[in-house]
C-alpha atoms as a PDB file:
ATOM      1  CA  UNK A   1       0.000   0.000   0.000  1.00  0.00           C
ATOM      2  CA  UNK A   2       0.824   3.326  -0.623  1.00  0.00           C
ATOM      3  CA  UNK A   3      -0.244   6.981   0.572  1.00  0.00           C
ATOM      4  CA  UNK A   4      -1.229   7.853  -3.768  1.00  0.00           C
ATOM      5  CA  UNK A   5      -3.324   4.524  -4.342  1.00  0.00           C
ATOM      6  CA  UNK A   6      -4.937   4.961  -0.695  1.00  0.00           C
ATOM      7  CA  UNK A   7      -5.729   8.745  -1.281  1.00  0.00           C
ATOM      8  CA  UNK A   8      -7.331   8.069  -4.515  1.00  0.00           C
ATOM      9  CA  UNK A   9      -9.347   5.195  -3.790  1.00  0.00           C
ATOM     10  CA  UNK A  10     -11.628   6.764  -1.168  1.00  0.00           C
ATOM     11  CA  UNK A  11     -12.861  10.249  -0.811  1.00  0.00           C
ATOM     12  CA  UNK A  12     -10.386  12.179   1.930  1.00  0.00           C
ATOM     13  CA  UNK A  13     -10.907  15.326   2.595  1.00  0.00           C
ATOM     14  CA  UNK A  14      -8.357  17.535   4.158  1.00  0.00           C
ATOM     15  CA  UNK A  15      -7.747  18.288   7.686  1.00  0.00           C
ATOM     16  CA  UNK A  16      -8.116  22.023   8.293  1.00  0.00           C
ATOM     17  CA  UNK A  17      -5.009  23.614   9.820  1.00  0.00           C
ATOM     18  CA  UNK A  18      -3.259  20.376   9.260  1.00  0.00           C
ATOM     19  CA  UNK A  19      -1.263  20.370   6.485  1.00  0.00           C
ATOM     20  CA  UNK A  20      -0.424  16.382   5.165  1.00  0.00           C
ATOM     21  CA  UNK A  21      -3.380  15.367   6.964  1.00  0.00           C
ATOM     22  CA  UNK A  22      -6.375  13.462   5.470  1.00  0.00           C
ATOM     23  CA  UNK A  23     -10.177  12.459   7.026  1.00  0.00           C
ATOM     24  CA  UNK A  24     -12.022   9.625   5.757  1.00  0.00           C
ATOM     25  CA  UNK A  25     -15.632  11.320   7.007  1.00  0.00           C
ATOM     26  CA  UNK A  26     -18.158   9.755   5.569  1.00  0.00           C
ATOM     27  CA  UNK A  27     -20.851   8.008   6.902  1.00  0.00           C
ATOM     28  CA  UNK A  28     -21.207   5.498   4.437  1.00  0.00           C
ATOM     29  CA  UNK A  29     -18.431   3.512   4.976  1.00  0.00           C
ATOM     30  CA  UNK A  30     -17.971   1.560   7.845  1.00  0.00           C
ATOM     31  CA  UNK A  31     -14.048   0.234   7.583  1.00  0.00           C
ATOM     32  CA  UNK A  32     -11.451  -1.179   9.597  1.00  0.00           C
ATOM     33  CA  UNK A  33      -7.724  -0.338   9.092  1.00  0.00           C
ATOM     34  CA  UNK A  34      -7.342  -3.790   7.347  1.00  0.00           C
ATOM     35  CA  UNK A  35     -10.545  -3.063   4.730  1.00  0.00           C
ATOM     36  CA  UNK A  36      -8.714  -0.404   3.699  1.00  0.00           C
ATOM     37  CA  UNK A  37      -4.681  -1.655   3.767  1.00  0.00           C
ATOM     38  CA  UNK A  38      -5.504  -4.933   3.414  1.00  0.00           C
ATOM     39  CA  UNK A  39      -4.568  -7.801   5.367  1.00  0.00           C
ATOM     40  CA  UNK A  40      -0.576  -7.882   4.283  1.00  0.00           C
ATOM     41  CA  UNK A  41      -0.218  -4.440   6.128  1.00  0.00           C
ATOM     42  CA  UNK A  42       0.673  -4.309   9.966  1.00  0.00           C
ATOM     43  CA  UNK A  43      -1.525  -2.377  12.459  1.00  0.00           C
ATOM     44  CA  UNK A  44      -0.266  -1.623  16.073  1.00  0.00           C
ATOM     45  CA  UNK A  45      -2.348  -0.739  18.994  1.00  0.00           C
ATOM     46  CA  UNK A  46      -1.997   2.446  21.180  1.00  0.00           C
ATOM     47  CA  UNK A  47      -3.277   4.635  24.080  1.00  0.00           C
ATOM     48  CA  UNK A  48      -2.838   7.981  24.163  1.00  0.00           C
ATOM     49  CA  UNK A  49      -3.355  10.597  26.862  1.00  0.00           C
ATOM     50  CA  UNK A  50      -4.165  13.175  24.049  1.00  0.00           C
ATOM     51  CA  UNK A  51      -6.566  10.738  22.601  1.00  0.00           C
ATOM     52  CA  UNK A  52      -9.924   9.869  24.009  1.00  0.00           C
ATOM     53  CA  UNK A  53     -10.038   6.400  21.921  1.00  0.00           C
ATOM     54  CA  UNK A  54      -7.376   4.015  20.896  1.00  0.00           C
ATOM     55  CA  UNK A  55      -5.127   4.856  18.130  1.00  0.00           C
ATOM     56  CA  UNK A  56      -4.346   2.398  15.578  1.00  0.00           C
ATOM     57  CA  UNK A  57      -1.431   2.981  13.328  1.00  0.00           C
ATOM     58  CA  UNK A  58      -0.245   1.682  10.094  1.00  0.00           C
ATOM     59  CA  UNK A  59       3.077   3.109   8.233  1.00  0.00           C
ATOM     60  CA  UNK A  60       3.684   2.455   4.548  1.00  0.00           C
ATOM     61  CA  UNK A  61       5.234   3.624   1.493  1.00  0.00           C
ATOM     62  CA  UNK A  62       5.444   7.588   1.856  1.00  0.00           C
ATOM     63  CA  UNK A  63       3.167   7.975   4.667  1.00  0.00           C
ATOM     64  CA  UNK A  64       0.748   6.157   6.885  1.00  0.00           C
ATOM     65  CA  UNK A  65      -2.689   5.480   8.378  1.00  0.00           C
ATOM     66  CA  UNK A  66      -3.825   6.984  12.127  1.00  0.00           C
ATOM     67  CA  UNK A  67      -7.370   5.217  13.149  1.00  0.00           C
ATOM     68  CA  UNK A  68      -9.342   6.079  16.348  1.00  0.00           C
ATOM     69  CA  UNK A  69     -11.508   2.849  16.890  1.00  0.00           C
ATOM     70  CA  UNK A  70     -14.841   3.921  18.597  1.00  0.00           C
ATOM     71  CA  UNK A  71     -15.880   2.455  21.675  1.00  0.00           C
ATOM     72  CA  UNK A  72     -19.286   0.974  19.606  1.00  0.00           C
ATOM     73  CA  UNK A  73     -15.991  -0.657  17.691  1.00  0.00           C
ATOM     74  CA  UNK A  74     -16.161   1.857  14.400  1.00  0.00           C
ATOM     75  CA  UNK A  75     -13.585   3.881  13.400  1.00  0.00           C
ATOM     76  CA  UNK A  76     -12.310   7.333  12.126  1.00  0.00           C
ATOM     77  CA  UNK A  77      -9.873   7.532   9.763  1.00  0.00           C
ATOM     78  CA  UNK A  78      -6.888   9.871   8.996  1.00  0.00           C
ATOM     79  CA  UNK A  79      -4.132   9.438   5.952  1.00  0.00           C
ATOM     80  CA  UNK A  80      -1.191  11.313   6.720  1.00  0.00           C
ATOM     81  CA  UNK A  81       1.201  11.873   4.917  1.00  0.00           C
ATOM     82  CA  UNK A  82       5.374  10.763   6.550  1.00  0.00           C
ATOM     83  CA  UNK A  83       5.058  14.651   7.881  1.00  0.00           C
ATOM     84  CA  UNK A  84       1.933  14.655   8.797  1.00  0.00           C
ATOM     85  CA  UNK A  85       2.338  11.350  10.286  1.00  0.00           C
ATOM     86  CA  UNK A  86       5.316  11.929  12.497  1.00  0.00           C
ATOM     87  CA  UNK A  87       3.589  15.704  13.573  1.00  0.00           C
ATOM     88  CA  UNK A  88       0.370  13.658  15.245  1.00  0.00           C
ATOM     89  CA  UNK A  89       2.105  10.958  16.609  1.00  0.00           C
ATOM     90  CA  UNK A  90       4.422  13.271  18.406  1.00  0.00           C
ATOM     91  CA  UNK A  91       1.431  15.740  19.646  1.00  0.00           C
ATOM     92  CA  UNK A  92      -0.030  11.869  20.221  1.00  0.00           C
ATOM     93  CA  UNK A  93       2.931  11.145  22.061  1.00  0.00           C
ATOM     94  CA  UNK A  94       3.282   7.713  20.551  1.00  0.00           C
ATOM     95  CA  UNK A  95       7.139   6.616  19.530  1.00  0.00           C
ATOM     96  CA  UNK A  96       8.170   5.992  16.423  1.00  0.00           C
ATOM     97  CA  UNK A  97       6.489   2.738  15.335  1.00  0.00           C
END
C-alpha cells in the first residue's frame, strides 16, 4: 500500500489547519484499518493521553494510516502523509512505530 493509491481510492478530505493530513468522514463507509490496507499491512495498537479512543497505526510507502476505533468498535480515519504522520504521533505522544 501506498499513501497515492490509498488517497485516490476513497474520498479524503483535508484536515483544516493540518497540512499532510487526510479524514475519511463519511458516513457510508464503515471500515477497519485492514478493509482499507488490506490484510498484508501491519496495524499496532496504542493509548494515548491526548486521545480519548485508541489509536491504531499503520506506516507504509510515503506515509501512513492513524485510526481512532470507537468504543461501539467503528472507526475514524486519517491518511497522513510521513510529515503529517510523524507531527500527530508526536502531539499523540506515541514513539516511532
Amino acid at each position: 500500500m501506498d499513501f497515492a493509491t490509498l488517497k485516490a481510492a476513497w474520498p479524503w478530505t483535508g484536515i483544516v489547519g493540518c497540512p499532510g493530513r487526510f479524514v475519511l468522514n463519511d458516513a457510508r463507509f464503515v471500515l477497519t484499518p485492514a478493509d482499507l490496507l488490506g490484510p498484508d499491512v501491519p496495524v499496532s495498537e496504542h493509548h494515548s493521553p491526548s486521545a480519548r479512543d485508541v489509536v491504531l497505526v499503520a506506516r507504509f510507502a510515503d506515509g501512513g494510516l492513524i485510526s481512532y476505533r470507537r468504543p461501539d468498535g467503528g472507526c475514524l480515519h486519517t491518511l497522513n502523509t510521513p510529515e503529517g504522520l510523524a507531527r500527530k504521533l508526536a502531539q499523540l505522544a506515541i514513539a516511532s512505530v
